[in-house]
PDB file of N, CA and C in Angstrom:
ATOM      1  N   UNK A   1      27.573  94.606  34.079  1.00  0.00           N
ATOM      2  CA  UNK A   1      26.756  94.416  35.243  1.00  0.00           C
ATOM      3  C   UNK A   1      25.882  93.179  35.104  1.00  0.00           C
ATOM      4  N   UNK A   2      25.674  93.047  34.062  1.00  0.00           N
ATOM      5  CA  UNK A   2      24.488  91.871  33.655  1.00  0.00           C
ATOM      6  C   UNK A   2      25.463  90.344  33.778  1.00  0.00           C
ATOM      7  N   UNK A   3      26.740  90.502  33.346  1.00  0.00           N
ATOM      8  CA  UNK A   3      27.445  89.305  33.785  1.00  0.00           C
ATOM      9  C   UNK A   3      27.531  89.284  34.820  1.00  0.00           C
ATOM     10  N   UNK A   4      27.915  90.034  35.977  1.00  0.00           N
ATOM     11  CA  UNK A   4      27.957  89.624  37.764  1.00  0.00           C
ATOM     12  C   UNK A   4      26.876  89.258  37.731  1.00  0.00           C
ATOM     13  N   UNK A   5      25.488  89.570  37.700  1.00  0.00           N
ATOM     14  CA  UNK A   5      23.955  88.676  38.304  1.00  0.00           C
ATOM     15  C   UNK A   5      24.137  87.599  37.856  1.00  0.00           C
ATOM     16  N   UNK A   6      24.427  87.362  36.311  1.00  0.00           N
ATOM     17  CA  UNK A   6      24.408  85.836  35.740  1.00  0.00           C
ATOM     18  C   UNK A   6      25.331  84.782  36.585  1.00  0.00           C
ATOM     19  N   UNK A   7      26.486  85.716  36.831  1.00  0.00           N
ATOM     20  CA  UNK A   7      27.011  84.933  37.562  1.00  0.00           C
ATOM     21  C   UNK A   7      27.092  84.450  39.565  1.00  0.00           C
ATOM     22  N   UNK A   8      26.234  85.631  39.809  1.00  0.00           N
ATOM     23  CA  UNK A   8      26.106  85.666  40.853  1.00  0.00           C
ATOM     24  C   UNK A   8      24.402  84.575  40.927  1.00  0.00           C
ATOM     25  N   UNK A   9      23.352  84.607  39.799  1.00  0.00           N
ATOM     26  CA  UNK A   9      21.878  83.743  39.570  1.00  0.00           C
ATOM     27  C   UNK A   9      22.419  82.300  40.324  1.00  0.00           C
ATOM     28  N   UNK A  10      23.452  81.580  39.085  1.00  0.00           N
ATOM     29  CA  UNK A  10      23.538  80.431  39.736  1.00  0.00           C
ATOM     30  C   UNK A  10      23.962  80.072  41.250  1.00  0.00           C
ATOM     31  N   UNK A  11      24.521  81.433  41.885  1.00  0.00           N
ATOM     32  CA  UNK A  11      24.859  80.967  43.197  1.00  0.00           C
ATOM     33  C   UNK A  11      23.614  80.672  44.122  1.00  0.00           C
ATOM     34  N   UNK A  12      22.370  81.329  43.848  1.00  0.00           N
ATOM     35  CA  UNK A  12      20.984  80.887  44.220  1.00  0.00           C
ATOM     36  C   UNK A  12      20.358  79.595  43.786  1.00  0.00           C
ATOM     37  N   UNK A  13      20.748  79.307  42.213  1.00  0.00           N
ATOM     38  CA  UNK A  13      19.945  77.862  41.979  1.00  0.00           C
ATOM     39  C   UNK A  13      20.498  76.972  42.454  1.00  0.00           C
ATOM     40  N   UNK A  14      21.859  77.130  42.393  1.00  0.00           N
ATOM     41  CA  UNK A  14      22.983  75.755  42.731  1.00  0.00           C
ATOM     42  C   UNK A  14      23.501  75.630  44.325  1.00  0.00           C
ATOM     43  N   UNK A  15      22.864  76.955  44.653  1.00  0.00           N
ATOM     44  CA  UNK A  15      22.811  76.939  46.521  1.00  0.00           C
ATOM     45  C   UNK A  15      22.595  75.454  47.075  1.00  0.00           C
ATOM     46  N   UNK A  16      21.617  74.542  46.763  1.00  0.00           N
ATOM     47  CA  UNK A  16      21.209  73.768  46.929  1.00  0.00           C
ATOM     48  C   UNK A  16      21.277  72.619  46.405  1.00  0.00           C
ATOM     49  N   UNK A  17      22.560  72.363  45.455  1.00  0.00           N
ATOM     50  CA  UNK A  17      22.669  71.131  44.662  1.00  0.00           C
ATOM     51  C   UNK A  17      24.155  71.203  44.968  1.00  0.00           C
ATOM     52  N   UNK A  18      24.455  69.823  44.734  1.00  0.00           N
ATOM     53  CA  UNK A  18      25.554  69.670  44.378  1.00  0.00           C
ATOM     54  C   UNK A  18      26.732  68.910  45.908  1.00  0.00           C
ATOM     55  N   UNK A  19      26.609  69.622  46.710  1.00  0.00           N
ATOM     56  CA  UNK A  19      27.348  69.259  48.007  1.00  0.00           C
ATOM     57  C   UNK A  19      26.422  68.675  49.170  1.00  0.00           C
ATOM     58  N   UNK A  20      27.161  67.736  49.386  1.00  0.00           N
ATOM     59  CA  UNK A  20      26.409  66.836  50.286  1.00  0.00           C
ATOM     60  C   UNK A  20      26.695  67.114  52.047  1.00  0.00           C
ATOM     61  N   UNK A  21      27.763  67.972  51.816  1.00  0.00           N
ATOM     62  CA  UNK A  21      28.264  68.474  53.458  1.00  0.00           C
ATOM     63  C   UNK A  21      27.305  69.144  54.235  1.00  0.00           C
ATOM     64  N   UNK A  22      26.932  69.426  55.461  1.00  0.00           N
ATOM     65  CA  UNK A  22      25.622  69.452  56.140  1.00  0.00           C
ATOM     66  C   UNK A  22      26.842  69.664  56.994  1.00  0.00           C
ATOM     67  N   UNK A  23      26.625  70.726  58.048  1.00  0.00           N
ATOM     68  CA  UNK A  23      27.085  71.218  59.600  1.00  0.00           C
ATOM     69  C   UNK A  23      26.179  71.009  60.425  1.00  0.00           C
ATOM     70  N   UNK A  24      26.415  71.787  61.695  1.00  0.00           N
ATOM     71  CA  UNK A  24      25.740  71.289  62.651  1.00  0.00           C
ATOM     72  C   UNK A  24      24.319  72.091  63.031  1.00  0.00           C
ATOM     73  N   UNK A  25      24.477  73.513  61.821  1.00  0.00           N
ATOM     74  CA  UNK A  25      23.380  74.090  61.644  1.00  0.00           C
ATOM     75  C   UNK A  25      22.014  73.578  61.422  1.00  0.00           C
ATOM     76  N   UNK A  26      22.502  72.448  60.008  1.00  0.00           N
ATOM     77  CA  UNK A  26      21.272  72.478  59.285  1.00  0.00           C
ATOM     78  C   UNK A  26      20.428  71.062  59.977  1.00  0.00           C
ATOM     79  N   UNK A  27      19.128  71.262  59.970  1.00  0.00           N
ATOM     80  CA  UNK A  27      18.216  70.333  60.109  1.00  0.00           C
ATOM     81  C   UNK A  27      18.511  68.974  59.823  1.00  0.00           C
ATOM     82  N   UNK A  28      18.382  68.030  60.583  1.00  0.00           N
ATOM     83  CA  UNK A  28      18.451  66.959  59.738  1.00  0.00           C
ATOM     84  C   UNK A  28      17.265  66.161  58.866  1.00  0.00           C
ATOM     85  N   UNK A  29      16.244  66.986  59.034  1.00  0.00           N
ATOM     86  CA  UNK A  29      14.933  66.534  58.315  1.00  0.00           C
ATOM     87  C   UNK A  29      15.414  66.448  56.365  1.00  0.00           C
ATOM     88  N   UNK A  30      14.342  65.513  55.945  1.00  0.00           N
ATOM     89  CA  UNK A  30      14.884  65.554  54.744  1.00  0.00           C
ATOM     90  C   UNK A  30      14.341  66.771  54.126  1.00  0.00           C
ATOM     91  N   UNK A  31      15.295  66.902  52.549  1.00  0.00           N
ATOM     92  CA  UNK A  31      15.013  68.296  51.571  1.00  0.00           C
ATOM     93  C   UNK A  31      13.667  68.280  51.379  1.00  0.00           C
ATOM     94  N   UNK A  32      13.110  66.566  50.927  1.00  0.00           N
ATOM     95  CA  UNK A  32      11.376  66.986  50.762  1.00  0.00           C
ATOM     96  C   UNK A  32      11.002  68.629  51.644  1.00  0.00           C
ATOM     97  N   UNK A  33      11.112  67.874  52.708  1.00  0.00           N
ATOM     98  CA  UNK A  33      10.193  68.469  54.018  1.00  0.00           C
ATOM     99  C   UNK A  33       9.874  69.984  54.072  1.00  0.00           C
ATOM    100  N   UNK A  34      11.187  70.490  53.128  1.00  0.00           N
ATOM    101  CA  UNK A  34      11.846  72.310  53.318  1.00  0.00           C
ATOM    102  C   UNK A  34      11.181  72.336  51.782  1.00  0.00           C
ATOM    103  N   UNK A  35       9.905  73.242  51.952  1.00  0.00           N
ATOM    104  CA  UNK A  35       9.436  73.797  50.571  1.00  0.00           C
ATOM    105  C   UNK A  35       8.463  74.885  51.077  1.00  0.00           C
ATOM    106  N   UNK A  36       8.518  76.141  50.461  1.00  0.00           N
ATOM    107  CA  UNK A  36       8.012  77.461  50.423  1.00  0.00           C
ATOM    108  C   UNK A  36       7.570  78.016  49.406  1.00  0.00           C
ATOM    109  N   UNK A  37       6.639  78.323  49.510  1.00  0.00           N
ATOM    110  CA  UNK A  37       6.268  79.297  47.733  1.00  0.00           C
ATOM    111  C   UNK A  37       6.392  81.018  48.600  1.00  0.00           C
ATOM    112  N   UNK A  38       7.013  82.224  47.465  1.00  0.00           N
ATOM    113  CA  UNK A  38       6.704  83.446  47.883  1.00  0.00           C
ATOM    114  C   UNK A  38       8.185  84.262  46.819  1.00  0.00           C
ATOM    115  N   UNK A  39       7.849  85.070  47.072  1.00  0.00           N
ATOM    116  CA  UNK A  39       8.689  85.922  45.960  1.00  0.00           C
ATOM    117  C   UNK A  39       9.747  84.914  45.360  1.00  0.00           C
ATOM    118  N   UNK A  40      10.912  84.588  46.017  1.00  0.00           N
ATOM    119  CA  UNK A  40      11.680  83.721  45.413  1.00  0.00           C
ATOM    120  C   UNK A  40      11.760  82.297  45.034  1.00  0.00           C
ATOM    121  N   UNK A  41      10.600  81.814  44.939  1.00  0.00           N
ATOM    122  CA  UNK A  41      10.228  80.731  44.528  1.00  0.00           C
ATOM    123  C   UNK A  41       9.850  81.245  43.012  1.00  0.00           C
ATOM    124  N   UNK A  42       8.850  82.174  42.917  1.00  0.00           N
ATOM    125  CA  UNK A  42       8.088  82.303  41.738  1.00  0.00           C
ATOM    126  C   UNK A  42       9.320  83.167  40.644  1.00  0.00           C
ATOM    127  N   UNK A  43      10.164  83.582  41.274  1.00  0.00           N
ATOM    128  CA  UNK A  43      11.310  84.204  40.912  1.00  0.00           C
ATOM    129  C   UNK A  43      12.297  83.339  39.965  1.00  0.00           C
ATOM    130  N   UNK A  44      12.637  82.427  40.981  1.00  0.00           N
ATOM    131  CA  UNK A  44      13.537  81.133  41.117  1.00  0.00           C
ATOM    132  C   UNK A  44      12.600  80.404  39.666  1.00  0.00           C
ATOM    133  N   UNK A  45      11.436  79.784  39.718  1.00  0.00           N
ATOM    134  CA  UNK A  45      10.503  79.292  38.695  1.00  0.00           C
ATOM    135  C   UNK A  45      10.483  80.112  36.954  1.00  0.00           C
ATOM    136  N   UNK A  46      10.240  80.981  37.470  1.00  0.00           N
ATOM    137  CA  UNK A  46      10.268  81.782  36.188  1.00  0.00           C
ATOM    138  C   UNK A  46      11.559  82.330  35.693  1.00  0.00           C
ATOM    139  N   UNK A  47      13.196  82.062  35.555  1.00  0.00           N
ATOM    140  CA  UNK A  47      13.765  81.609  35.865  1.00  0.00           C
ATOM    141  C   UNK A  47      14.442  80.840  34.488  1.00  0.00           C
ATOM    142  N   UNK A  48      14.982  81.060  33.814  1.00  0.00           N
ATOM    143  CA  UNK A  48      15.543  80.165  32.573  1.00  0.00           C
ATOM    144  C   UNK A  48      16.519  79.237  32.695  1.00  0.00           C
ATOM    145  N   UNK A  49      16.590  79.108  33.903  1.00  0.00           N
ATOM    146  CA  UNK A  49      18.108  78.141  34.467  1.00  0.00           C
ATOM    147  C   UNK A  49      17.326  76.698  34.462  1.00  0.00           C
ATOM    148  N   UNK A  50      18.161  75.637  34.082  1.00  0.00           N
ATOM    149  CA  UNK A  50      17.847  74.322  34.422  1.00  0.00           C
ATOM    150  C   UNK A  50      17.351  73.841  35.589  1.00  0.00           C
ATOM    151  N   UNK A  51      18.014  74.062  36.781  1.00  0.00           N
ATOM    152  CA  UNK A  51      18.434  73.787  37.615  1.00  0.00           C
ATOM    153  C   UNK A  51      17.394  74.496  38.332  1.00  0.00           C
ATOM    154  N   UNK A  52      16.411  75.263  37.871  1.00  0.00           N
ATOM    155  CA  UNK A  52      15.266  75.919  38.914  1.00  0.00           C
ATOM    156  C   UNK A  52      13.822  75.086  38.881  1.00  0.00           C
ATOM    157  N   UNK A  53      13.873  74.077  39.437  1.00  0.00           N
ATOM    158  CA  UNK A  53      12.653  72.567  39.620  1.00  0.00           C
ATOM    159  C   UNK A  53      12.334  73.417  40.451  1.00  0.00           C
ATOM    160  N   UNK A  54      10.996  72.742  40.392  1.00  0.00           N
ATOM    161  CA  UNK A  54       9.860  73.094  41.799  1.00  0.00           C
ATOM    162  C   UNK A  54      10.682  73.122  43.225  1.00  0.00           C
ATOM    163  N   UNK A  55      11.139  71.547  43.899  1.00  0.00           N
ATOM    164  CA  UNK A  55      11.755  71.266  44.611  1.00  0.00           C
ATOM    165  C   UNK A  55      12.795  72.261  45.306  1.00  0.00           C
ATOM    166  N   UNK A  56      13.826  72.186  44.499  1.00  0.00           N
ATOM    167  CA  UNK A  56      15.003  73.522  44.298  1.00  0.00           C
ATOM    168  C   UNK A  56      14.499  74.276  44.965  1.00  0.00           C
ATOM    169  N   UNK A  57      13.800  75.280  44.074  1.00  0.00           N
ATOM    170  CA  UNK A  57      13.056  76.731  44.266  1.00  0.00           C
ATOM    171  C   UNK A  57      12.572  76.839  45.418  1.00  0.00           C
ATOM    172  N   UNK A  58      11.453  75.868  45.590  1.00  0.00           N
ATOM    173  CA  UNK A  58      11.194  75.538  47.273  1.00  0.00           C
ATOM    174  C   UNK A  58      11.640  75.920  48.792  1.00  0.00           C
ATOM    175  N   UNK A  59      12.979  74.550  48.401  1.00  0.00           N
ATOM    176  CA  UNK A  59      13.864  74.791  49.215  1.00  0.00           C
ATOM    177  C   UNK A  59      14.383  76.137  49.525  1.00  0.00           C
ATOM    178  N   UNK A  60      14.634  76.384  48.401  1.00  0.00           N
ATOM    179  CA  UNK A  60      15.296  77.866  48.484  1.00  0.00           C
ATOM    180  C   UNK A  60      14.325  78.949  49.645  1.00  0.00           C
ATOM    181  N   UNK A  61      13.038  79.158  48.545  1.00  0.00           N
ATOM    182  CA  UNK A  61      12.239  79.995  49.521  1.00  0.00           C
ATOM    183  C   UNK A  61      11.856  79.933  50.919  1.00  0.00           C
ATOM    184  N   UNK A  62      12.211  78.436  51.555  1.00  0.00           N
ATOM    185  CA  UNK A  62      11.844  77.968  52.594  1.00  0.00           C
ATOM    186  C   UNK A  62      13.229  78.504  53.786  1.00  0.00           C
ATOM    187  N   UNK A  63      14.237  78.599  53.344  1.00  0.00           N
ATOM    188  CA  UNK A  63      15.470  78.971  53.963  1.00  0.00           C
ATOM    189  C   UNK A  63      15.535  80.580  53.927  1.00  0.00           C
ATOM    190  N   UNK A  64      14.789  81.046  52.789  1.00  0.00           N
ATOM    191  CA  UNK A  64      14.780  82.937  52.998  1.00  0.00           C
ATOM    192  C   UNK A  64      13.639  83.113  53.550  1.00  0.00           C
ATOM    193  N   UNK A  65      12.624  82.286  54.315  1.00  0.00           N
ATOM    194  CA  UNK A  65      11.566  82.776  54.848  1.00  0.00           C
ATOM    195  C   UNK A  65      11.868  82.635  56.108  1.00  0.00           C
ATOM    196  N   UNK A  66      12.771  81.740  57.099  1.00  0.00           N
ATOM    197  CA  UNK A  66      13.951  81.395  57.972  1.00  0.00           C
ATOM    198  C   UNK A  66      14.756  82.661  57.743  1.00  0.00           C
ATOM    199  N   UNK A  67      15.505  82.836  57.003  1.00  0.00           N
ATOM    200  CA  UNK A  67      16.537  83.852  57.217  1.00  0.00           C
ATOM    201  C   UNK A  67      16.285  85.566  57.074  1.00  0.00           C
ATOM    202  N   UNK A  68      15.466  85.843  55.621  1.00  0.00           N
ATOM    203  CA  UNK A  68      15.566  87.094  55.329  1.00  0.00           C
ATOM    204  C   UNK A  68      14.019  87.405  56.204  1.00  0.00           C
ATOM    205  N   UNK A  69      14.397  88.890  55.778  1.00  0.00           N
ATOM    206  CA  UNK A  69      12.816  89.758  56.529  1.00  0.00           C
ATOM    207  C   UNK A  69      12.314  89.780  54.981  1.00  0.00           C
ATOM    208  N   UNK A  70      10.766  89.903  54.842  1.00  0.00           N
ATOM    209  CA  UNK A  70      10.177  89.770  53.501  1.00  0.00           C
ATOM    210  C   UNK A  70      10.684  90.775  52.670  1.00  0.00           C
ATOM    211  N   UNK A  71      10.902  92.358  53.415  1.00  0.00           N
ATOM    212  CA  UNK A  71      11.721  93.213  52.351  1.00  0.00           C
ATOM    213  C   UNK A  71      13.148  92.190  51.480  1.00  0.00           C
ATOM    214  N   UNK A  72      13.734  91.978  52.491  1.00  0.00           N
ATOM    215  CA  UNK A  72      15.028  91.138  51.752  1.00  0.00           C
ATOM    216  C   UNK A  72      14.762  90.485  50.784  1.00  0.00           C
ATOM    217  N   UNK A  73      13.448  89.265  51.227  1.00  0.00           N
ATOM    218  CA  UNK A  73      12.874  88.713  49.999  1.00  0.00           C
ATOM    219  C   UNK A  73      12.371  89.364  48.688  1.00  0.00           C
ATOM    220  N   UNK A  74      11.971  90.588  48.638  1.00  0.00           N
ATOM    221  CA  UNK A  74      11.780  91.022  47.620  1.00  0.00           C
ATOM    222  C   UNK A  74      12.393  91.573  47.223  1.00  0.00           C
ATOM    223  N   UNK A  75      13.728  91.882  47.373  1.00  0.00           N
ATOM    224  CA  UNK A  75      14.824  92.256  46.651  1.00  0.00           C
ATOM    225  C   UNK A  75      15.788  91.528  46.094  1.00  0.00           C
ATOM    226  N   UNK A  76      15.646  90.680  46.925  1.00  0.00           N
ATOM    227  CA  UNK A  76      16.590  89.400  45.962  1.00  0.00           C
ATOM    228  C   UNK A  76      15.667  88.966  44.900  1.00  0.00           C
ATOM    229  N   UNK A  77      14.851  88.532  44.636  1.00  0.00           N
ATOM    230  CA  UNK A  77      13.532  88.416  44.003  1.00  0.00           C
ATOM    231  C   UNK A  77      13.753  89.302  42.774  1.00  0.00           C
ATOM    232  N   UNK A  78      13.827  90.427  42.745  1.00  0.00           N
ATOM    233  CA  UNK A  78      13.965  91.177  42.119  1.00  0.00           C
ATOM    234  C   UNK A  78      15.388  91.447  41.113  1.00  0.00           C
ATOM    235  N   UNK A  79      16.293  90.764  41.957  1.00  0.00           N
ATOM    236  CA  UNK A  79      17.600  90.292  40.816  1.00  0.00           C
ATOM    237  C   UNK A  79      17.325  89.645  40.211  1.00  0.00           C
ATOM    238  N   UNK A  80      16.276  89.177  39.692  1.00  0.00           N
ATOM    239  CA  UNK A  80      15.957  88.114  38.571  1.00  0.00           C
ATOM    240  C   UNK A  80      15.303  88.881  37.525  1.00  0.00           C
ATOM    241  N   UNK A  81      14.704  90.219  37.994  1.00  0.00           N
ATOM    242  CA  UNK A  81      14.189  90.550  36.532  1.00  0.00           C
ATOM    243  C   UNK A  81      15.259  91.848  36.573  1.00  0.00           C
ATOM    244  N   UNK A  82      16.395  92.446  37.446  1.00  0.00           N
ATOM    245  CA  UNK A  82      17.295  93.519  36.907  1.00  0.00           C
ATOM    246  C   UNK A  82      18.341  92.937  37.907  1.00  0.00           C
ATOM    247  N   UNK A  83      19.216  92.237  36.702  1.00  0.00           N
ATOM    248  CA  UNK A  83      20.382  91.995  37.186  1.00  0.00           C
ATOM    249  C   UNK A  83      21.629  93.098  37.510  1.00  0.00           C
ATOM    250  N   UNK A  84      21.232  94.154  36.240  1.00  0.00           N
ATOM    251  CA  UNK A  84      21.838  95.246  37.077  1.00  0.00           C
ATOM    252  C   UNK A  84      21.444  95.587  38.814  1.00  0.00           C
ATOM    253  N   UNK A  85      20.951  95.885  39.429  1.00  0.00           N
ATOM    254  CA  UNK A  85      20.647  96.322  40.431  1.00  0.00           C
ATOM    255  C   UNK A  85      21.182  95.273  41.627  1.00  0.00           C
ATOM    256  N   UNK A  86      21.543  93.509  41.147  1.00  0.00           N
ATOM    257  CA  UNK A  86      22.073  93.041  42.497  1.00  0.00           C
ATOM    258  C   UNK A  86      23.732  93.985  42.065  1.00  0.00           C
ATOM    259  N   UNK A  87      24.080  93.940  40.982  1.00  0.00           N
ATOM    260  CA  UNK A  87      25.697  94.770  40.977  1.00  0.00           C
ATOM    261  C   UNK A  87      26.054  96.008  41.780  1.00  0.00           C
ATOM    262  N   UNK A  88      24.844  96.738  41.620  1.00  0.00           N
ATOM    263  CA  UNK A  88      25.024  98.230  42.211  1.00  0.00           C
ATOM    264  C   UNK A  88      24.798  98.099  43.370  1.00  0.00           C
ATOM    265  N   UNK A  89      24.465  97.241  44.024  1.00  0.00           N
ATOM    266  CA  UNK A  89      23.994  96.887  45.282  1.00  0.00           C
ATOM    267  C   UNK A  89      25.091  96.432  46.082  1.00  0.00           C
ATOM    268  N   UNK A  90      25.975  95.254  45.425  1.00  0.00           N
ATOM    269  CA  UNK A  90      27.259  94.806  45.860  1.00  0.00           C
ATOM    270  C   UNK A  90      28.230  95.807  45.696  1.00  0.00           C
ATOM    271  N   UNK A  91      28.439  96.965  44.874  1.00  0.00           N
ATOM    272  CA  UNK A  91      29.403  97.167  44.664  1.00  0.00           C
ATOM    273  C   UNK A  91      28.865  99.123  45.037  1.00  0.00           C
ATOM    274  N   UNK A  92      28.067  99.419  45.740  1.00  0.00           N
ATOM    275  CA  UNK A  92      27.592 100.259  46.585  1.00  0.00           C
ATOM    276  C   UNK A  92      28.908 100.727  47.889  1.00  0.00           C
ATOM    277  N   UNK A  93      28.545 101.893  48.442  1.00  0.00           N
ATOM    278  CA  UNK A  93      29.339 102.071  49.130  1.00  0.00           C
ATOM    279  C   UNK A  93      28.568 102.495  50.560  1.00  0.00           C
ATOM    280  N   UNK A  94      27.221 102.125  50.534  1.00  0.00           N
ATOM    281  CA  UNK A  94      26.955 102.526  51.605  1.00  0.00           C
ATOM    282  C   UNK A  94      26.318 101.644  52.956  1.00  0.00           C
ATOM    283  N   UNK A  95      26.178 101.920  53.973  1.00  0.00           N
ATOM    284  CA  UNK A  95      26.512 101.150  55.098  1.00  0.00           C
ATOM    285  C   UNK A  95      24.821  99.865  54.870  1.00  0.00           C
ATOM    286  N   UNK A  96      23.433 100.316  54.536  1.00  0.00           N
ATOM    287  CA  UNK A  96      22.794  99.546  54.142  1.00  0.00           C
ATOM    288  C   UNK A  96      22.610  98.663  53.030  1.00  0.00           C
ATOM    289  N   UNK A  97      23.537  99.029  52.150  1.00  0.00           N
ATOM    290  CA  UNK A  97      23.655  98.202  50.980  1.00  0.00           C
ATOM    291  C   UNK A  97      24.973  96.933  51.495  1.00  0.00           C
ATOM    292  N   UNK A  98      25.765  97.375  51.920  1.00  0.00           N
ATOM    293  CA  UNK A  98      26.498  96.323  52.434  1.00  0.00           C
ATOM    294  C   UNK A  98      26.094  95.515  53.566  1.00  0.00           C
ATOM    295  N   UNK A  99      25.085  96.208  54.631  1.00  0.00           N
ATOM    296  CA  UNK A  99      24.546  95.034  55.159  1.00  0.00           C
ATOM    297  C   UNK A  99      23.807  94.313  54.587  1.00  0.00           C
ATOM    298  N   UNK A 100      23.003  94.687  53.544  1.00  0.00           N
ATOM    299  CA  UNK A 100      22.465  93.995  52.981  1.00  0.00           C
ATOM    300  C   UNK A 100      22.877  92.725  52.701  1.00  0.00           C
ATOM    301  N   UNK A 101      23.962  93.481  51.682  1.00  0.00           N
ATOM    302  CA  UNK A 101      25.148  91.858  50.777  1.00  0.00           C
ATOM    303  C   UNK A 101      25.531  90.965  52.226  1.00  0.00           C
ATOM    304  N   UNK A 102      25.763  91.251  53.353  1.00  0.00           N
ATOM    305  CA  UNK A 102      26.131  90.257  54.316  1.00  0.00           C
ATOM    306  C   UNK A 102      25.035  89.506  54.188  1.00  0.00           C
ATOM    307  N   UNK A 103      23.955  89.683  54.526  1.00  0.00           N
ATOM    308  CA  UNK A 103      22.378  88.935  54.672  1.00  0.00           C
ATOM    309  C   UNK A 103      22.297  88.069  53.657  1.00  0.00           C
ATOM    310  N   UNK A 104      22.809  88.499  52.447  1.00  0.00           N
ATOM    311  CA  UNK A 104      22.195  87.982  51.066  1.00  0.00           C
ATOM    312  C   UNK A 104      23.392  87.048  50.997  1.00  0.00           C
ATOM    313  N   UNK A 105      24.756  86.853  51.475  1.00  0.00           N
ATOM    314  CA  UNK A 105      25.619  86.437  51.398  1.00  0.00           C
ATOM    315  C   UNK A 105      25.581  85.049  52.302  1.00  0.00           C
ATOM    316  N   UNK A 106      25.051  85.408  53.511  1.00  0.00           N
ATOM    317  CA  UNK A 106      24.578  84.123  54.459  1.00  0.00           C
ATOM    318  C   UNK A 106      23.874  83.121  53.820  1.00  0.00           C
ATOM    319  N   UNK A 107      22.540  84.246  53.485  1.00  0.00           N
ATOM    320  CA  UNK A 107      21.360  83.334  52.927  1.00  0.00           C
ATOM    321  C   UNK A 107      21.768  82.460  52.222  1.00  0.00           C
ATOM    322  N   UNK A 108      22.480  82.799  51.113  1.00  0.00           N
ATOM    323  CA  UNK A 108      23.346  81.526  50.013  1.00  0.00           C
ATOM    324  C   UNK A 108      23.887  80.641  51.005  1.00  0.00           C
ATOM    325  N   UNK A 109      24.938  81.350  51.799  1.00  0.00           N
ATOM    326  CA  UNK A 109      25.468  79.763  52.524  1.00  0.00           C
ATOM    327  C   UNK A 109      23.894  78.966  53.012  1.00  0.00           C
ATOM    328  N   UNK A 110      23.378  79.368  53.483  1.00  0.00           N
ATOM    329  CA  UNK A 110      22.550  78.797  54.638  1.00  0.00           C
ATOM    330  C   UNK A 110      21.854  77.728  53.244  1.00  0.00           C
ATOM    331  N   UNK A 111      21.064  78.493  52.274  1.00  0.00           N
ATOM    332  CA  UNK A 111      20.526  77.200  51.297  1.00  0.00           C
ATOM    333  C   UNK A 111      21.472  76.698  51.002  1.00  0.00           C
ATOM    334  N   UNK A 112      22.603  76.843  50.625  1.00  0.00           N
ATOM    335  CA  UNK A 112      23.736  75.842  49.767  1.00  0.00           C
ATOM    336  C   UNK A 112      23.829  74.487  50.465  1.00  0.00           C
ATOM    337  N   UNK A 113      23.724  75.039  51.790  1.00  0.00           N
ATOM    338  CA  UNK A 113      24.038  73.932  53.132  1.00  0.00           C
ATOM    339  C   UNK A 113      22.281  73.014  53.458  1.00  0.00           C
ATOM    340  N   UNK A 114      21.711  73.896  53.485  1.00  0.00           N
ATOM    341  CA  UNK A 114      19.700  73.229  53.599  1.00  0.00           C
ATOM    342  C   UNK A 114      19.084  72.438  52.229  1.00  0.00           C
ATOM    343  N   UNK A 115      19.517  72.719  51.497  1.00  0.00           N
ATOM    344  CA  UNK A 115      18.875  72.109  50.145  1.00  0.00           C
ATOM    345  C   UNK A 115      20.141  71.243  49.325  1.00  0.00           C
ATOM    346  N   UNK A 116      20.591  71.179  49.828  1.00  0.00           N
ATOM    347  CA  UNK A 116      21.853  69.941  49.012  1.00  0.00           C
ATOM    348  C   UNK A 116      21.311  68.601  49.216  1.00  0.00           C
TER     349      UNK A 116
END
């Protein structure tokens, strides 16, 4: 279980690096501009991954304060200190845990696409 979060962590830090493709969704303001502090920032920060800069993290929180409801935020938030629990969550069988993973599944696209 602890390997799916690890491997599912970087899909949050690296949400935002790496691809330069932009749709017709995202803002065209620059990455400066998109920065948030709140659960998943301080989450994202504290955080042993390289790849979790101020900036980053920011971004990030700035796109789940846009997308998720603050509960959401504090549950994703919370895959950082029990990586078991994003597993049981994905791999749940019930109708709020899977909406969930849709939400949490967007959210990644949506930063991957806002913070690049």
């Amino acid at each position: 279980m602890r390997a799916f979060f690890l491997l599912t962590l970087p899909l949050v830090l690296t949400a935002c690096g790496g691809s330069s493709h932009r749709d017709a969704r995202v803002v065209s303001a620059p990455v400066q501009a998109a920065f948030a502090t709140g659960p998943i920032y301080s989450a994202c920060r504290a955080s042993d991954r390289e790849a979790s800069n101020r900036q980053l993290c920011g971004c990030i929180q700035a796109v789940a304060d846009r997308e998720l409801s603050s509960r959401d935020e504090n549950r994703i938030a919370g895959f950082f200190n029990d990586p078991e629990e994003a597993h049981a969550v994905k791999i749940s069988d019930t109708s709020a845990n899977d909406a969930f993973w849709d939400r949490y599944r967007d959210f990644i696209g949506v930063a991957r696409r806002t913070c690049s």
